[in-house]
N, C-alpha and C. Protein backbone atom coordinates (compact mmCIF):
# COMPACT_ATOMS: atom_id res chain seq x y z
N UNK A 1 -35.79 1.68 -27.22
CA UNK A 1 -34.86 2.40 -26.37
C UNK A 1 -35.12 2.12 -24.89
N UNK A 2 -36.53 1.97 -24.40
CA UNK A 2 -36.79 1.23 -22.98
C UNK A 2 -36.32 0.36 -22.62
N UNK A 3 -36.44 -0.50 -23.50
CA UNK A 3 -35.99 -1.93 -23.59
C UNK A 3 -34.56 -2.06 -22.64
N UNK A 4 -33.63 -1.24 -24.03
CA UNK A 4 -32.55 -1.16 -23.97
C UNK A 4 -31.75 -0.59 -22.91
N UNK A 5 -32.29 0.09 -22.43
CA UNK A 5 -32.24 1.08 -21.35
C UNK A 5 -32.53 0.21 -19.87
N UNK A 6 -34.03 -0.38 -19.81
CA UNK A 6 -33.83 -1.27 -18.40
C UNK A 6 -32.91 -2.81 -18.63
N UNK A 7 -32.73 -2.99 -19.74
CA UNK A 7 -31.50 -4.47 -19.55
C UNK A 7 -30.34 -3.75 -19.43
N UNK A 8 -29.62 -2.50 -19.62
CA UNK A 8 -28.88 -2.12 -19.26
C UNK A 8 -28.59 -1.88 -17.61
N UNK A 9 -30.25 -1.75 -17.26
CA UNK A 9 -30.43 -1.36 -15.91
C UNK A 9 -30.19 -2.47 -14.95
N UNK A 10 -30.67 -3.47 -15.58
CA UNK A 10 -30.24 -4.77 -15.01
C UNK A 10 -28.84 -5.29 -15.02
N UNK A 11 -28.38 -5.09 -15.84
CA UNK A 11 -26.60 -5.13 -16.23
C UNK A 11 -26.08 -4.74 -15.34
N UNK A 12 -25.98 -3.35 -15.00
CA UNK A 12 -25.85 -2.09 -13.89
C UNK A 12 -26.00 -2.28 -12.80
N UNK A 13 -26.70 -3.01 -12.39
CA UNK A 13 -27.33 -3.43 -10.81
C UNK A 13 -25.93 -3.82 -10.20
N UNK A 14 -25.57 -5.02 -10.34
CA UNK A 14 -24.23 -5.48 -9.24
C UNK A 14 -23.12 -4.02 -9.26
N UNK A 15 -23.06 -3.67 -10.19
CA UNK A 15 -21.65 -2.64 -10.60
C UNK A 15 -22.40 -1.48 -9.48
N UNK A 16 -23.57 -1.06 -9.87
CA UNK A 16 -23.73 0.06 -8.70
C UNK A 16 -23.84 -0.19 -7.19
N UNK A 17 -24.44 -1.50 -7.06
CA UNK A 17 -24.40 -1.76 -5.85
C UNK A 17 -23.11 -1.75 -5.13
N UNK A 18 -21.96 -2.14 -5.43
CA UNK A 18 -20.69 -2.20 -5.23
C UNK A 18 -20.15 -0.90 -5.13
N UNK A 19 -20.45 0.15 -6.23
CA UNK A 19 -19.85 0.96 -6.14
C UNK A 19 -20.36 1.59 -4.97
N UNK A 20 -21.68 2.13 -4.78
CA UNK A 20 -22.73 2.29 -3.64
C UNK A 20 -21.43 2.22 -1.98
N UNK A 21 -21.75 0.71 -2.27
CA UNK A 21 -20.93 0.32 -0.71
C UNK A 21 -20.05 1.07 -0.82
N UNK A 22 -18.44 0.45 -1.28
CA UNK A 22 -17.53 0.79 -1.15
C UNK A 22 -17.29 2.62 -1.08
N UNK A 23 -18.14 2.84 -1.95
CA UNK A 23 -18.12 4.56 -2.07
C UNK A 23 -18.15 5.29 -0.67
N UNK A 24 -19.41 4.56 0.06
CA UNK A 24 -19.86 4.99 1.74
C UNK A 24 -18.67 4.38 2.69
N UNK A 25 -18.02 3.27 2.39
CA UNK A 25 -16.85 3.21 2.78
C UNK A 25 -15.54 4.08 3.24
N UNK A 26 -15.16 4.72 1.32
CA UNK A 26 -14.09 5.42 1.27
C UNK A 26 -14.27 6.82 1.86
N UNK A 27 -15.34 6.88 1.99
CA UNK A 27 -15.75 8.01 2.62
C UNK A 27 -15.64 8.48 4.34
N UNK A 28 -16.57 7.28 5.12
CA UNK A 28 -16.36 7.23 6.01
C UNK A 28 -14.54 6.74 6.72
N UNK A 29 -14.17 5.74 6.25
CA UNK A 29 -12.68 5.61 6.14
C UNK A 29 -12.43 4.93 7.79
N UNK A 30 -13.19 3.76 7.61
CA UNK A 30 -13.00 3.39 9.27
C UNK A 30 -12.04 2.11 9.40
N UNK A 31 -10.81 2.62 10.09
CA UNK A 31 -10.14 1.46 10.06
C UNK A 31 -8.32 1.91 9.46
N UNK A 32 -8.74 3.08 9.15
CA UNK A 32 -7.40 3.43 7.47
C UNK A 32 -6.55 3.75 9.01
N UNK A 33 -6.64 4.00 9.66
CA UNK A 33 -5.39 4.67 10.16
C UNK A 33 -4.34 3.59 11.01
N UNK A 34 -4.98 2.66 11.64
CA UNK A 34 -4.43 1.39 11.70
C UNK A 34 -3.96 0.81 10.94
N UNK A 35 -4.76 0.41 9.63
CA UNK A 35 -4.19 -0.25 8.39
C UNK A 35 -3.21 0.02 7.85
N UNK A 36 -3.08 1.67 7.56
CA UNK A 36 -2.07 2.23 6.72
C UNK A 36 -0.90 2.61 7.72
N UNK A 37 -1.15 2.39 9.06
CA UNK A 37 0.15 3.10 9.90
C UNK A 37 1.38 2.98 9.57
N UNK A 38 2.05 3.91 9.41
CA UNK A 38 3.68 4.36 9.01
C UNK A 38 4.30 3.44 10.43
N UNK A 39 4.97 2.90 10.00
CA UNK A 39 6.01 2.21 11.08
C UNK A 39 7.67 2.45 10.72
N UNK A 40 8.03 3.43 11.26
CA UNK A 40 9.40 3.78 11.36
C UNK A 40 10.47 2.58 12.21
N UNK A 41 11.16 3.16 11.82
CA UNK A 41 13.05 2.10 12.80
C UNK A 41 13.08 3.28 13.71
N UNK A 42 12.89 3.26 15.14
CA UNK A 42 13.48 4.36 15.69
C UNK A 42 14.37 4.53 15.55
N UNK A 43 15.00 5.65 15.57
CA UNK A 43 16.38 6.21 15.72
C UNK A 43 17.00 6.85 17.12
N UNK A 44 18.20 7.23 16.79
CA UNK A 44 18.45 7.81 18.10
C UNK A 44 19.55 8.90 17.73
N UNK A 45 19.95 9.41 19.01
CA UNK A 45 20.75 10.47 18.33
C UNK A 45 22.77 10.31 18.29
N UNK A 46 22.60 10.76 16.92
CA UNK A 46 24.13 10.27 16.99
C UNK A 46 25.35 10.41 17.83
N UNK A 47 26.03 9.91 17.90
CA UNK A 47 26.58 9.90 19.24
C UNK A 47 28.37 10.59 18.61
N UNK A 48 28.47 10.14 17.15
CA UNK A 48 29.69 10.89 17.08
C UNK A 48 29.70 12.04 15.57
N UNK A 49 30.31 12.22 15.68
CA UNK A 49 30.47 13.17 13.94
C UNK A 49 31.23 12.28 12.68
N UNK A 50 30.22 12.01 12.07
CA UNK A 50 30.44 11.14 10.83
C UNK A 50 31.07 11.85 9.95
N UNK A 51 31.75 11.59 9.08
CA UNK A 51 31.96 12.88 7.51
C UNK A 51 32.53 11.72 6.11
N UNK A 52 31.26 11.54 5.60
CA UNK A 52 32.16 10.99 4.00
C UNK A 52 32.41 11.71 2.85
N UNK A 53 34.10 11.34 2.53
CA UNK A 53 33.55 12.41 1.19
C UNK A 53 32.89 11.58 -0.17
N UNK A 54 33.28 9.94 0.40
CA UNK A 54 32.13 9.89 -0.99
C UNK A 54 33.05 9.66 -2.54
N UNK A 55 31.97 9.35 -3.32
CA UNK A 55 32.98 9.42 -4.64
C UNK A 55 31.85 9.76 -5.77
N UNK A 56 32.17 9.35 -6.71
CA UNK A 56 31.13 10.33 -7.89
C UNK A 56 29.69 9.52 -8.01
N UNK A 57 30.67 8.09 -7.57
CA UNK A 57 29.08 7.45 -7.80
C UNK A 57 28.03 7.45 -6.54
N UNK A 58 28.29 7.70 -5.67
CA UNK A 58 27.25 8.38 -4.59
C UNK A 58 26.36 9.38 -5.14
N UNK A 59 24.92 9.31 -4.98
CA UNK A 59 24.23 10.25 -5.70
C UNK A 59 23.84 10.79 -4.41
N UNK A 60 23.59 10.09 -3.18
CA UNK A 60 22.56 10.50 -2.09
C UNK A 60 23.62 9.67 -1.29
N UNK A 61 23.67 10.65 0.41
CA UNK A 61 23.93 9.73 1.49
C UNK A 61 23.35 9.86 3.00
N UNK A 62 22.85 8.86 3.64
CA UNK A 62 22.32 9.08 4.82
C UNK A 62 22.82 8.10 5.86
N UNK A 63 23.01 8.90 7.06
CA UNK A 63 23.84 8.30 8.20
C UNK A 63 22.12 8.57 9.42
N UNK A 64 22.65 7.57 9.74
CA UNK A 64 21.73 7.29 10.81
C UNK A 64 21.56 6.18 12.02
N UNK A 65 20.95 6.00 13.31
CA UNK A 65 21.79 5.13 14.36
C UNK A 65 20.65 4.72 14.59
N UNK A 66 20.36 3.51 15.15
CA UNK A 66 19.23 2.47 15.43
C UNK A 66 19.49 1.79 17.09
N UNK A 67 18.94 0.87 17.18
CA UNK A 67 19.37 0.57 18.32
C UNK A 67 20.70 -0.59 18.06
N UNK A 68 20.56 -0.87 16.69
CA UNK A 68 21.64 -1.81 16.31
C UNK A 68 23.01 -1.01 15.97
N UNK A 69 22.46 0.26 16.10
CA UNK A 69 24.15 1.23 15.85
C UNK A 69 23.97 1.97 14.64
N UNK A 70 25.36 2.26 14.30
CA UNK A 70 25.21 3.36 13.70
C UNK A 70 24.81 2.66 11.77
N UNK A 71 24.41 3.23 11.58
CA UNK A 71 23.79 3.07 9.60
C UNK A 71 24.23 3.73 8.76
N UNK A 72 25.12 3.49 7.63
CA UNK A 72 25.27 4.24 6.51
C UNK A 72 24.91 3.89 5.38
N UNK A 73 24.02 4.47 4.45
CA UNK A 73 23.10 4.23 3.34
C UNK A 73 23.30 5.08 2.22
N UNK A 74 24.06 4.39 1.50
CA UNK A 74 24.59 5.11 0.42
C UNK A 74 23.27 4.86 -0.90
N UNK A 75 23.47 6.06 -1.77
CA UNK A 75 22.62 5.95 -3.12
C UNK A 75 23.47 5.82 -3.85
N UNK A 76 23.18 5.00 -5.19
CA UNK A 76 24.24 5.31 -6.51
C UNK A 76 23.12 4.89 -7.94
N UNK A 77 23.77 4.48 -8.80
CA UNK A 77 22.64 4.57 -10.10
C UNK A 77 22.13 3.02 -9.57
N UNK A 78 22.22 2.03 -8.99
CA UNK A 78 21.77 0.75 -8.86
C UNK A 78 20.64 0.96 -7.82
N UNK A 79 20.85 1.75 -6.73
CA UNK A 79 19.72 1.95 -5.64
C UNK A 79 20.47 2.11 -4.60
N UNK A 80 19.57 1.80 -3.35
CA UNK A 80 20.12 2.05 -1.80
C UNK A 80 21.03 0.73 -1.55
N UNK A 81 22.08 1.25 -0.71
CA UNK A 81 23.20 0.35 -0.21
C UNK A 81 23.50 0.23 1.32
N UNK A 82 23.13 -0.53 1.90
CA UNK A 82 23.72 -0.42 3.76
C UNK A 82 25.18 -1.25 3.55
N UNK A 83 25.96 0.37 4.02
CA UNK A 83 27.33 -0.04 4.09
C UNK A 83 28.25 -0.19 5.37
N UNK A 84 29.20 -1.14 5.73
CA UNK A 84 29.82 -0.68 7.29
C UNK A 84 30.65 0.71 7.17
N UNK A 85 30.28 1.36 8.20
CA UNK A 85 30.46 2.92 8.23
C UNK A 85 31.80 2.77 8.52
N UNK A 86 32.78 1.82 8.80
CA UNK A 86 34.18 1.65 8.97
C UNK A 86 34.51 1.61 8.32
N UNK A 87 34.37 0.60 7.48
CA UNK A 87 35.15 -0.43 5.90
C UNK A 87 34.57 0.49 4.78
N UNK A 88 33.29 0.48 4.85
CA UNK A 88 32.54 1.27 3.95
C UNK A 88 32.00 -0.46 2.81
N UNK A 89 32.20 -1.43 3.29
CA UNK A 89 31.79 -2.73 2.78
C UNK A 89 30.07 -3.06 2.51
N UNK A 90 29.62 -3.16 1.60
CA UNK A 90 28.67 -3.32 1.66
C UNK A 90 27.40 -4.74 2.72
N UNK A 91 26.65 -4.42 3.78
CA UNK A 91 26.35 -5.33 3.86
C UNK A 91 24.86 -5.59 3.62
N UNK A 92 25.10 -7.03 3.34
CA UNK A 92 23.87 -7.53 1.94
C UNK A 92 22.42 -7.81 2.90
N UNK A 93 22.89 -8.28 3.95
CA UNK A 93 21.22 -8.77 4.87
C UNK A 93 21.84 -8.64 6.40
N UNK A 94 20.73 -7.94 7.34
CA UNK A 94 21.38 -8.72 8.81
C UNK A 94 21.30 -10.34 9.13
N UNK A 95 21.21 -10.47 10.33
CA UNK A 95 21.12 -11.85 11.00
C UNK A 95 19.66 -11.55 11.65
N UNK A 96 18.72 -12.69 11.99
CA UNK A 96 17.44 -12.61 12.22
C UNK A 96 17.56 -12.41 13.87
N UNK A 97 18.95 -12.41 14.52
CA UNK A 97 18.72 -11.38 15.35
C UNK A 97 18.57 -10.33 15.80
N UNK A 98 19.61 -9.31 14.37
CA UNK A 98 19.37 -8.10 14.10
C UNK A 98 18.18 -7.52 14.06
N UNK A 99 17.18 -8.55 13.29
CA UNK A 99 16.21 -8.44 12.45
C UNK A 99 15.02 -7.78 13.85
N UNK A 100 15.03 -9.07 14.77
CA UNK A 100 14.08 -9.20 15.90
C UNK A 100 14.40 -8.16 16.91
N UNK A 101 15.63 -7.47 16.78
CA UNK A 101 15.95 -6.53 18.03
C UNK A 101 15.40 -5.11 17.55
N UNK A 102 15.62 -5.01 15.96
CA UNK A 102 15.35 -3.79 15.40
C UNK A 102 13.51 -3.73 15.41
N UNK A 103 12.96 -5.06 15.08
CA UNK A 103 11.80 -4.87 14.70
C UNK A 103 11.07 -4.61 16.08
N UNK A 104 11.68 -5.58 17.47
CA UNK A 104 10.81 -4.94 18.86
C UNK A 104 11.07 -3.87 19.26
N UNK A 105 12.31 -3.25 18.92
CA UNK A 105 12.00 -1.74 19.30
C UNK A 105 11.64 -0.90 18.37
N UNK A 106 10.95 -1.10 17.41
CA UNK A 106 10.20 -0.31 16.33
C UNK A 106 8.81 -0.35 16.50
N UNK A 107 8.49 -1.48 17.19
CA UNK A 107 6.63 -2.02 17.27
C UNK A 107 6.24 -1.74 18.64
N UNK A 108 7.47 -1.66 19.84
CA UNK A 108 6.79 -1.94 21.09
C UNK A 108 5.90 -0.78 21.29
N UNK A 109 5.61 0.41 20.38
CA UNK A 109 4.99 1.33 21.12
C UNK A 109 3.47 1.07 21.09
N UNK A 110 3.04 -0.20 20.41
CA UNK A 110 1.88 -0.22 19.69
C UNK A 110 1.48 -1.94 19.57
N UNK A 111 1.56 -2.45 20.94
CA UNK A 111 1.36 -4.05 21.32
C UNK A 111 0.03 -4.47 21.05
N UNK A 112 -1.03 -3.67 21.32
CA UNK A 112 -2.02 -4.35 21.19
C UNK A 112 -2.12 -4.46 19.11
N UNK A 113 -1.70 -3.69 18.32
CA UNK A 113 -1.56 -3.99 17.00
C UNK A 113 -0.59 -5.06 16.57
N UNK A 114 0.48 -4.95 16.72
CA UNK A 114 2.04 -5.91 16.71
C UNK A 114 2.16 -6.71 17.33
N UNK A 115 2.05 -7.23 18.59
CA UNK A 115 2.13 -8.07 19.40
C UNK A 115 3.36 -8.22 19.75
N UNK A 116 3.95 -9.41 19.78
CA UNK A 116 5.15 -10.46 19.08
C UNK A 116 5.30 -10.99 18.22
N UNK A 117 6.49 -11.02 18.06
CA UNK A 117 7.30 -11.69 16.58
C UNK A 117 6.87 -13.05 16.92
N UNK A 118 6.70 -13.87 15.86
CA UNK A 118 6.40 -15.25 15.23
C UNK A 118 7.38 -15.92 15.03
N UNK A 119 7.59 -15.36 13.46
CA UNK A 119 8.51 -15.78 12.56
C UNK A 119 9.32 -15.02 11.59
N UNK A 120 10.00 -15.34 11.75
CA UNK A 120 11.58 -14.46 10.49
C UNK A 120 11.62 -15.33 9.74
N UNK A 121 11.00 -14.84 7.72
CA UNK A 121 11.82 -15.36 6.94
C UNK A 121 12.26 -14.85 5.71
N UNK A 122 13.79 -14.67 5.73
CA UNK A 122 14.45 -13.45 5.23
C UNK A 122 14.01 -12.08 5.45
N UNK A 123 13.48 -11.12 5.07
CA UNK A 123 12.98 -9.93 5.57
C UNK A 123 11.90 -9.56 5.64
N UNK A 124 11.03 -10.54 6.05
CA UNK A 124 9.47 -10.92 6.16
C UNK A 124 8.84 -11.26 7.26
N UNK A 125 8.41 -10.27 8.20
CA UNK A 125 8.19 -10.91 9.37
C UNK A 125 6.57 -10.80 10.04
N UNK A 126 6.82 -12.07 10.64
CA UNK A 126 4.91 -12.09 11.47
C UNK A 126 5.05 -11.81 12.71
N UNK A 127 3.55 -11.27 13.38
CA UNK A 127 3.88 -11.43 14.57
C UNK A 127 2.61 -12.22 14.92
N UNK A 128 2.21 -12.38 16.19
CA UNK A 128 1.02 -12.85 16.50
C UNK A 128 -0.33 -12.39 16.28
N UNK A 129 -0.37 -11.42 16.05
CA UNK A 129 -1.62 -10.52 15.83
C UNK A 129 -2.08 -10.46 14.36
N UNK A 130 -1.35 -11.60 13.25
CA UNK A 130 -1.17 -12.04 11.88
C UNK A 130 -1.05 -10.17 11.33
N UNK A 131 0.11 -9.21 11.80
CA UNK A 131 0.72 -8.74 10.78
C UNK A 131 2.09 -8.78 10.25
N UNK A 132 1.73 -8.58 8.87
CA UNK A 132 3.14 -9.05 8.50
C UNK A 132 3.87 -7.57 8.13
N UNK A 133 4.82 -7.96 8.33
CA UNK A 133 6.05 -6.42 8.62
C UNK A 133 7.19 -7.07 7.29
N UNK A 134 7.16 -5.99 6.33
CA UNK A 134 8.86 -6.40 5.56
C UNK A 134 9.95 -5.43 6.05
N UNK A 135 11.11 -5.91 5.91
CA UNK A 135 12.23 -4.41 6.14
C UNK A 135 12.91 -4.50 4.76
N UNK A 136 13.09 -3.53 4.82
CA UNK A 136 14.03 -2.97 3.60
C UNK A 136 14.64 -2.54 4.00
N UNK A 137 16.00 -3.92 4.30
CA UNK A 137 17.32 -3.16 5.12
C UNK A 137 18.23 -1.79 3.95
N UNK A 138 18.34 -2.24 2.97
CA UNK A 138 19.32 -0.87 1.85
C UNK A 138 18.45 0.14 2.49
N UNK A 139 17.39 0.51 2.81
CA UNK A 139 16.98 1.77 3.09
C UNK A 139 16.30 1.94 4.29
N UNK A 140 16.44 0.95 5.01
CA UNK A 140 16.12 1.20 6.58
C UNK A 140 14.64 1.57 6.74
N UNK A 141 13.57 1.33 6.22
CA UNK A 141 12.73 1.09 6.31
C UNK A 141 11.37 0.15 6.41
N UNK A 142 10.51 -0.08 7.21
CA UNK A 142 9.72 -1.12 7.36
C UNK A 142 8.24 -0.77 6.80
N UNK A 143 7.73 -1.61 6.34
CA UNK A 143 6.00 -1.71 5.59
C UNK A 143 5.63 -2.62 6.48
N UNK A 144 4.48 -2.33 6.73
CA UNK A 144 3.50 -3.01 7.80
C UNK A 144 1.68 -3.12 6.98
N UNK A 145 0.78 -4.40 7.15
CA UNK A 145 -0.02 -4.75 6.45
C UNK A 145 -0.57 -5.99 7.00
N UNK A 146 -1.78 -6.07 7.66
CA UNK A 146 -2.55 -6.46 8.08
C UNK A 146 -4.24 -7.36 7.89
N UNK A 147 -4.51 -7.88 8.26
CA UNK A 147 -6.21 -8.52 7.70
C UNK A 147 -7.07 -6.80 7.59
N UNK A 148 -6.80 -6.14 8.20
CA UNK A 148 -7.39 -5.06 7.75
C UNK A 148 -7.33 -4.20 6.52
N UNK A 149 -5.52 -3.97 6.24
CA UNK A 149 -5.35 -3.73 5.06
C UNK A 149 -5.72 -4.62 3.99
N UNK A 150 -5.72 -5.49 4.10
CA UNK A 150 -6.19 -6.58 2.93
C UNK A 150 -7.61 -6.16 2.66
N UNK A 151 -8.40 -5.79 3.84
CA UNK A 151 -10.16 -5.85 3.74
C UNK A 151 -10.22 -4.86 2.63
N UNK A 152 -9.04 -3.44 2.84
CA UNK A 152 -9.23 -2.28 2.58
C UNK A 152 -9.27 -2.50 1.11
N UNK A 153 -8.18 -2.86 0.64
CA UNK A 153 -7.42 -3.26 -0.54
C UNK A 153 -8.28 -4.07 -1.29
N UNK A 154 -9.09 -5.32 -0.70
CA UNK A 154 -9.90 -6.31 -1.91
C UNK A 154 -11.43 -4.86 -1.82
N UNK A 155 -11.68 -4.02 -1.07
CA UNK A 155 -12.56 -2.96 -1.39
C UNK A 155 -12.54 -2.07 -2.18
N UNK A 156 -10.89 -1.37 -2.61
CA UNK A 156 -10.54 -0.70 -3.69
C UNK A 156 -10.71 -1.68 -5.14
N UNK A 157 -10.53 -2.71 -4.73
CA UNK A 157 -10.77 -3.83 -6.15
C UNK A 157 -12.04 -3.64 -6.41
N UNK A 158 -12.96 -4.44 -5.70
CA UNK A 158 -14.49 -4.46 -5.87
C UNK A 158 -14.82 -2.73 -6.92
N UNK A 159 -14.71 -1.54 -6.05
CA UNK A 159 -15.03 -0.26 -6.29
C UNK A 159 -14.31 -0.42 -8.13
N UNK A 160 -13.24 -0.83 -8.20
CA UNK A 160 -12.72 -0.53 -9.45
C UNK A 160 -13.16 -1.58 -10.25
N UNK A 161 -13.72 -2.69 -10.27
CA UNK A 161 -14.22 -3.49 -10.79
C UNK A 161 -13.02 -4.78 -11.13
N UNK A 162 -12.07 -4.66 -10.52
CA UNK A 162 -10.72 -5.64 -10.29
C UNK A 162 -11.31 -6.47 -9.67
N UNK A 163 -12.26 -7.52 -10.64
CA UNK A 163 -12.57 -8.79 -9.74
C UNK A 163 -12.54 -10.06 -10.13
N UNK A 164 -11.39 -10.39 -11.52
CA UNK A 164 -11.13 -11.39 -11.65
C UNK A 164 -9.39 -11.90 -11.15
N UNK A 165 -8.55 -10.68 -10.88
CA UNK A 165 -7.27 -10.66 -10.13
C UNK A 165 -6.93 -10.84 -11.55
N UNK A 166 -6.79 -10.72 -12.48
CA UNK A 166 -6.26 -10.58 -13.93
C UNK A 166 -6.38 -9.07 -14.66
N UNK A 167 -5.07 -8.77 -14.66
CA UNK A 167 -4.84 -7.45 -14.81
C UNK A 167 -5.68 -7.06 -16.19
N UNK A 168 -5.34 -7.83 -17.05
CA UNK A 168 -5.74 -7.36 -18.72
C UNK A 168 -7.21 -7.15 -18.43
N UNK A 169 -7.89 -8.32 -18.32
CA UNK A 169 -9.27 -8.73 -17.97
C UNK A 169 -10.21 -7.63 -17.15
N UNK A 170 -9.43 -6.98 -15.59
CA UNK A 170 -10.05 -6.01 -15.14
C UNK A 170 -9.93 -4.58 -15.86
N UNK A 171 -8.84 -4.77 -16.61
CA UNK A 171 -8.93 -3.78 -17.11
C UNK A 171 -10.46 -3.30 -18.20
N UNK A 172 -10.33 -4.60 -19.12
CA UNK A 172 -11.49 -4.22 -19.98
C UNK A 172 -12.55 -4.06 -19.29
N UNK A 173 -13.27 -5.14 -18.05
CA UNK A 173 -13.93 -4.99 -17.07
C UNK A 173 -14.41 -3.30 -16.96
N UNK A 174 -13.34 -2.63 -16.46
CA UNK A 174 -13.26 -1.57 -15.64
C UNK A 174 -13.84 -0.38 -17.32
N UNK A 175 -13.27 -0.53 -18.50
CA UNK A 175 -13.62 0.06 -19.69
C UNK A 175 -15.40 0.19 -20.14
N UNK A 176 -15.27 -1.77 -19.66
CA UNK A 176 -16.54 -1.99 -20.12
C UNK A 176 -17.83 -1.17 -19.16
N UNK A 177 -17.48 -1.23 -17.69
CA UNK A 177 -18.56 -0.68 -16.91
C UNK A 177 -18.59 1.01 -17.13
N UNK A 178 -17.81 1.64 -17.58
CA UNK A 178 -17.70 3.56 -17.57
C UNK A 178 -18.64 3.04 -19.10
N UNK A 179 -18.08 2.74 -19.79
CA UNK A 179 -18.86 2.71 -21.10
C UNK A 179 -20.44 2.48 -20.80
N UNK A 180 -20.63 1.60 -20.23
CA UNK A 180 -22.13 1.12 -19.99
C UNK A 180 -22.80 2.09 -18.89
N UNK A 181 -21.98 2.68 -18.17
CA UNK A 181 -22.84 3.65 -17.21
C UNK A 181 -23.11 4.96 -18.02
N UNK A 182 -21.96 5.25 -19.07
CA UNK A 182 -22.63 6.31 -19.95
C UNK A 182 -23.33 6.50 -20.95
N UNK A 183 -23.36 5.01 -21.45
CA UNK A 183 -24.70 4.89 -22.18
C UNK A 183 -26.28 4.68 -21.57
N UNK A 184 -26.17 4.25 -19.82
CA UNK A 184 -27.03 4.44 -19.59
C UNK A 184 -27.62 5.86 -19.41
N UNK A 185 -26.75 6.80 -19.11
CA UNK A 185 -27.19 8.12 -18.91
C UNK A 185 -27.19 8.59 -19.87
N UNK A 186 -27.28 8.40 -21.41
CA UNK A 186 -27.36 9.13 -22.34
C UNK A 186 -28.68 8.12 -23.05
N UNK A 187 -28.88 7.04 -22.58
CA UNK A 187 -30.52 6.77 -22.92
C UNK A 187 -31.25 7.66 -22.16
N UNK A 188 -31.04 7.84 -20.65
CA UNK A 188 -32.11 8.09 -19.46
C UNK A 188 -32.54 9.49 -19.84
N UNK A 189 -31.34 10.50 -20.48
CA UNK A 189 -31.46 12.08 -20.86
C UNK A 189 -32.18 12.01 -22.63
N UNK A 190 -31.98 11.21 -23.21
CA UNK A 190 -32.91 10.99 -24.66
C UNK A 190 -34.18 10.58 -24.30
N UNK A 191 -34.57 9.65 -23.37
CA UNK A 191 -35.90 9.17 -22.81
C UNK A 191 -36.74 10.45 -22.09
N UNK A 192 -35.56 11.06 -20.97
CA UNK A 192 -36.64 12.11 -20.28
C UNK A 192 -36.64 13.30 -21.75
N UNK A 193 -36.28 13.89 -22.38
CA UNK A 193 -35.72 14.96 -23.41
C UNK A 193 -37.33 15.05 -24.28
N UNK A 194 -37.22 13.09 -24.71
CA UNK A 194 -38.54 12.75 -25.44
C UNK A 194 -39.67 13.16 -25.00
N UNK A 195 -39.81 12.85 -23.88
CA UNK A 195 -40.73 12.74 -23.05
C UNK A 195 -41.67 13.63 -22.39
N UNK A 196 -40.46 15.08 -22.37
CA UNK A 196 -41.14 16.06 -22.14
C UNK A 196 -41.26 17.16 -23.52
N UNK A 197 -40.76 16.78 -24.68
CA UNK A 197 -41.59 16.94 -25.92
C UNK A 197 -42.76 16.66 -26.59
N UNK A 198 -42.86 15.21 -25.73
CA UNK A 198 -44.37 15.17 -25.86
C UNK A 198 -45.68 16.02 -24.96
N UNK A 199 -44.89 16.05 -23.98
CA UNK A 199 -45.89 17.07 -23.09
C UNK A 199 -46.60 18.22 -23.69
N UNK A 200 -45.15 18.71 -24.62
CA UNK A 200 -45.20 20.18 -25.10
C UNK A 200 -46.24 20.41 -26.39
C-alpha cells in the first residue's frame, strides 16, 4: 500500500503542481479586468420616436442609435436581425467603413489597450496593440480578447488538465486525475488509520 501510494505520489506531482499555480492565480486574479473588459458600441440618445408594430414573428425588438445612426434589431425564431428602420430590409454586413467608424468610437476611451485599427476582415478586427475585436453586427455587439486573455484561458486549461487541445482526450485526462487524487487520499487515511492502531 506504500508502494502504491508514493508512485501515485509521483504520478500526482505535475497535476498538483499546476493545480498549486494556477489555483494562486485564480485567486489573486491579476490582469482579469483588462482581459475580460466589456466593450460596448456607444450609443446615443435617440433623436426621434420610433414605433413598430411588428408581426407575429418578432419575438424581441430593440431600437437603438450609434454614431452610424439609428439601429433596428429585430428577434424571430432564426436569431438577431439588423434591419433598415425605413424599409424594414434586412441588412446582412456593413462596409469596413462602417466597421472602422463604429469600432473608433467604441475603443477611443481606452488607447493605451486598443490603440488603432490594423486590419478589417469581415467582422474581425486588429488593432495595433495585437487585440482582436469581433462585432456581431445582428446584435450590435463587440467581444474583445487579447495576449492576455489567451494567458488567462491556456491557465484555465492547464488547472483543468485540458492539455492535449483534444476534447475527448482531456476529458478522460481530467476523469483520470479526480480519480487518482482520490485514491490517493483514501490510501493516505487507510495508512494514517493503520498506523495509529498500531500505536494503540
Amino acid at each position: 500500500m506504500k508502494k502504491l501510494h508514493k508512485y501515485l505520489g509521483f504520478i500526482m506531482i505535475l497535476p498538483f503542481i499546476a493545480w498549486a499555480i494556477t489555483g494562486v492565480y485564480f485567486f489573486i486574479k491579476p490582469g482579469y479586468k483588462a482581459a475580460y473588459e466589456s466593450l460596448p458600441i456607444k450609443t446615443y440618445p435617440l433623436t426621434e420616436n420610433i414605433q413598430y408594430k411588428g408581426n407575429k414573428t418578432w419575438l424581441e425588438t430593440r431600437i437603438l442609435r450609434s454614431i452610424l445612426g439609428t439601429h433596428l434589431l429585430i428577434k424571430n425564431k432564426g436569431g438577431w436581425q439588423q434591419r433598415d428602420p425605413q424599409t424594414l430590409k434586412i441588412i446582412e454586413a456593413p462596409t469596413k467603413i462602417q466597421i472602422e467608424t463604429l469600432l473608433n468610437d467604441a475603443i477611443k476611451h481606452n488607447p493605451l489597450r486598443y490603440g488603432n485599427i490594423v486590419s478589417i476582415e469581415g467582422l474581425n478586427i486588429i488593432t495595433d496593440t495585437d487585440i482582436r475585436i469581433s462585432l456581431n453586427w445582428p446584435k450590435m455587439s463587440l467581444y474583445q480578447q487579447g495576449e492576455d486573455t489567451d494567458f488567462i484561458n491556456k491557465m484555465y486549461k492547464i488547472h483543468y488538465l485540458q492539455w492535449t487541445g483534444i476534447a475527448s482526450i482531456d476529458k478522460i485526462l481530467g476523469i483520470i486525475g479526480l480519480v487518482l487524487v482520490l485514491l490517493l487520499a483514501f490510501l493516505g487515511l487507510r495508512m494514517s488509520i493503520g498506523y495509529r492502531m498500531k500505536l494503540f
